[in-house]
N, C-alpha and C. Protein backbone atom coordinates (compact mmCIF):
# COMPACT_ATOMS: atom_id res chain seq x y z
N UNK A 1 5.54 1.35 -11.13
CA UNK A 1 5.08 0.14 -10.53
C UNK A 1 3.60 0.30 -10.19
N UNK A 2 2.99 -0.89 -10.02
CA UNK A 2 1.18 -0.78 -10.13
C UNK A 2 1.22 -1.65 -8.93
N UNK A 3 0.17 -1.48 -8.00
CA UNK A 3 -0.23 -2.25 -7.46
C UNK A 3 -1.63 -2.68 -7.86
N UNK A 4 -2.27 -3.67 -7.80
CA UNK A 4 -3.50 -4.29 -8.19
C UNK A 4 -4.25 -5.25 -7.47
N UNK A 5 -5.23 -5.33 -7.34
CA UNK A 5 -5.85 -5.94 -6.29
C UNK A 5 -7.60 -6.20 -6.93
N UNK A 6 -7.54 -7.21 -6.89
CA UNK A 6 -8.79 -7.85 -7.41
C UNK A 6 -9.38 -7.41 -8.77
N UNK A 7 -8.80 -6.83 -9.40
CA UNK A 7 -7.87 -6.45 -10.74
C UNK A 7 -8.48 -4.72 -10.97
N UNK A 8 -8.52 -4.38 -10.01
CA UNK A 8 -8.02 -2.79 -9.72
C UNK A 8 -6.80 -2.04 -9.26
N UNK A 9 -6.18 -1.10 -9.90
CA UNK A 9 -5.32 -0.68 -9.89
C UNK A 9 -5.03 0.03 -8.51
N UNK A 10 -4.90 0.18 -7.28
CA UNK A 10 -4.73 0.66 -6.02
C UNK A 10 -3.73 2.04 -5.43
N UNK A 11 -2.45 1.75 -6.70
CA UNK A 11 -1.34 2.47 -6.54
C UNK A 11 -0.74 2.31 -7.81
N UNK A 12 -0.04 3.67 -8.04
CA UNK A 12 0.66 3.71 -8.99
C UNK A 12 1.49 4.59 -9.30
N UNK A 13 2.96 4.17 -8.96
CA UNK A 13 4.30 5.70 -9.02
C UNK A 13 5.10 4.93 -9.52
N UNK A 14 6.27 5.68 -10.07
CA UNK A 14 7.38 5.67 -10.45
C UNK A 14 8.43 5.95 -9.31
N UNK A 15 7.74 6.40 -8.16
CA UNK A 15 8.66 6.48 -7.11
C UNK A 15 8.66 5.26 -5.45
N UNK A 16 8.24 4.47 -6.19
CA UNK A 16 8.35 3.89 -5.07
C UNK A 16 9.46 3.40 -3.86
N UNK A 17 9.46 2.83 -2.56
CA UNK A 17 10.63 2.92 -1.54
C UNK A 17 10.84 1.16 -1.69
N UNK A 18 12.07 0.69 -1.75
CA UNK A 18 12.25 -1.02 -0.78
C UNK A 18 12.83 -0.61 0.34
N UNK A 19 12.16 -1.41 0.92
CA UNK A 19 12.55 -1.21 2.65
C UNK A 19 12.37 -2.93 3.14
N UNK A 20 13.57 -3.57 3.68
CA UNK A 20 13.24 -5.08 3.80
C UNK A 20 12.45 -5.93 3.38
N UNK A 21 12.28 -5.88 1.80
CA UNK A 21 12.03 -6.48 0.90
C UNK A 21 10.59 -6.35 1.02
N UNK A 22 10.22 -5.54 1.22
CA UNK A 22 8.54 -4.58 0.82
C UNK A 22 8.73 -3.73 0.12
N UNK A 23 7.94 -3.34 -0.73
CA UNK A 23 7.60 -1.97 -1.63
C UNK A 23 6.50 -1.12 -1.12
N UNK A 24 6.83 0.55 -0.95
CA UNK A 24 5.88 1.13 -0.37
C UNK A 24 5.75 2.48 -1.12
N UNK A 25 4.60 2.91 -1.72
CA UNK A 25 4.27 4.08 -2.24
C UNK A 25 3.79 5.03 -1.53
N UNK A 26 4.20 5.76 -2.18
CA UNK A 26 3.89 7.61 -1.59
C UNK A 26 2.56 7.64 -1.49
N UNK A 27 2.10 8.18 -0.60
CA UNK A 27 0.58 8.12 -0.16
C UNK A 27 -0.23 8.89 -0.90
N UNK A 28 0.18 10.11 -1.89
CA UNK A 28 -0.44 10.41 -3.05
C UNK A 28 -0.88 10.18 -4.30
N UNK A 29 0.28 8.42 -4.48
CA UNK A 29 0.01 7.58 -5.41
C UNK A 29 -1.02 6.55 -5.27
N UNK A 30 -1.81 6.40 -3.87
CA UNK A 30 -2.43 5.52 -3.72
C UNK A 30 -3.83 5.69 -3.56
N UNK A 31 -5.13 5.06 -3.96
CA UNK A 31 -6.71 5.13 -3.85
C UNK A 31 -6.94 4.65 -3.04
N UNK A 32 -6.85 5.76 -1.97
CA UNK A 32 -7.62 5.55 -0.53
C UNK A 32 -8.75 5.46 -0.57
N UNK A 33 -9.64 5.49 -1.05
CA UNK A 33 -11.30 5.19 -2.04
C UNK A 33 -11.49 3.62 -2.06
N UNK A 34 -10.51 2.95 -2.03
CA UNK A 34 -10.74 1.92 -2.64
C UNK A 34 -9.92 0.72 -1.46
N UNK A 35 -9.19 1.98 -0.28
CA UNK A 35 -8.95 1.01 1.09
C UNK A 35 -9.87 1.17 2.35
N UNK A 36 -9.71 -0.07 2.79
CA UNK A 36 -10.73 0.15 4.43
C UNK A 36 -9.15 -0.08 5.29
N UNK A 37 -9.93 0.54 6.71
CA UNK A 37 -8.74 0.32 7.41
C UNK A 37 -8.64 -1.23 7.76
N UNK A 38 -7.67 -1.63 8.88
CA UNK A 38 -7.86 -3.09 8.89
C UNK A 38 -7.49 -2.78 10.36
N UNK A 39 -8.22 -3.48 11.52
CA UNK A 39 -8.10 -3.90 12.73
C UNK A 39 -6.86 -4.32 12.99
N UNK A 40 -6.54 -3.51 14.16
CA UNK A 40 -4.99 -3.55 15.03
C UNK A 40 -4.67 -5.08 15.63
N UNK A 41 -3.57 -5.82 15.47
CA UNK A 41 -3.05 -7.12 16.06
C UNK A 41 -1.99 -6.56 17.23
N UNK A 42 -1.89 -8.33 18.15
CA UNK A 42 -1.00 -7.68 18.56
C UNK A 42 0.90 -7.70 18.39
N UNK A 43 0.44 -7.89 17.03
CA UNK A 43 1.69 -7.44 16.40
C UNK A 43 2.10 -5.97 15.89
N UNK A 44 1.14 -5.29 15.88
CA UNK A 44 1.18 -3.68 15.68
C UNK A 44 1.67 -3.14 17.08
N UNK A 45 1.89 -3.89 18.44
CA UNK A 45 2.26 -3.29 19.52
C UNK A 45 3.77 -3.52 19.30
N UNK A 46 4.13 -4.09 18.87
CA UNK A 46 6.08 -4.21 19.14
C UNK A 46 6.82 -2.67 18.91
C-alpha cells in the first residue's frame, strides 16, 4: 500500500495495520523528510 500526497509517495509497506477504519504504517515505512509536525488540538487531550 502507498500513501501519496501531493503526488509524492510518503509511505510504503506491505505491512500495514486497520485499526477503526484507518490504515497505519510502520514508522520505518514512512518519509519523515517529507512530514512537519502538526500543532496539538484539543482533541489530542481525550
Amino acid at each position: 500500500m502507498k500513501a501519496i500526497w501531493n503526488g509524492q509517495v510518503v509511505a510504503e509497506s506491505d505491512r500495514t495495520v486497520e485499526m477503526d477504519g484507518y490504515r497505519y504504517f510502520p514508522r520505518d515505512a514512512v518519509r519523515m523528510d517529507l512530514l512537519r509536525p502538526a500543532p496539538k488540538t484539543a482533541d489530542d487531550l481525550d
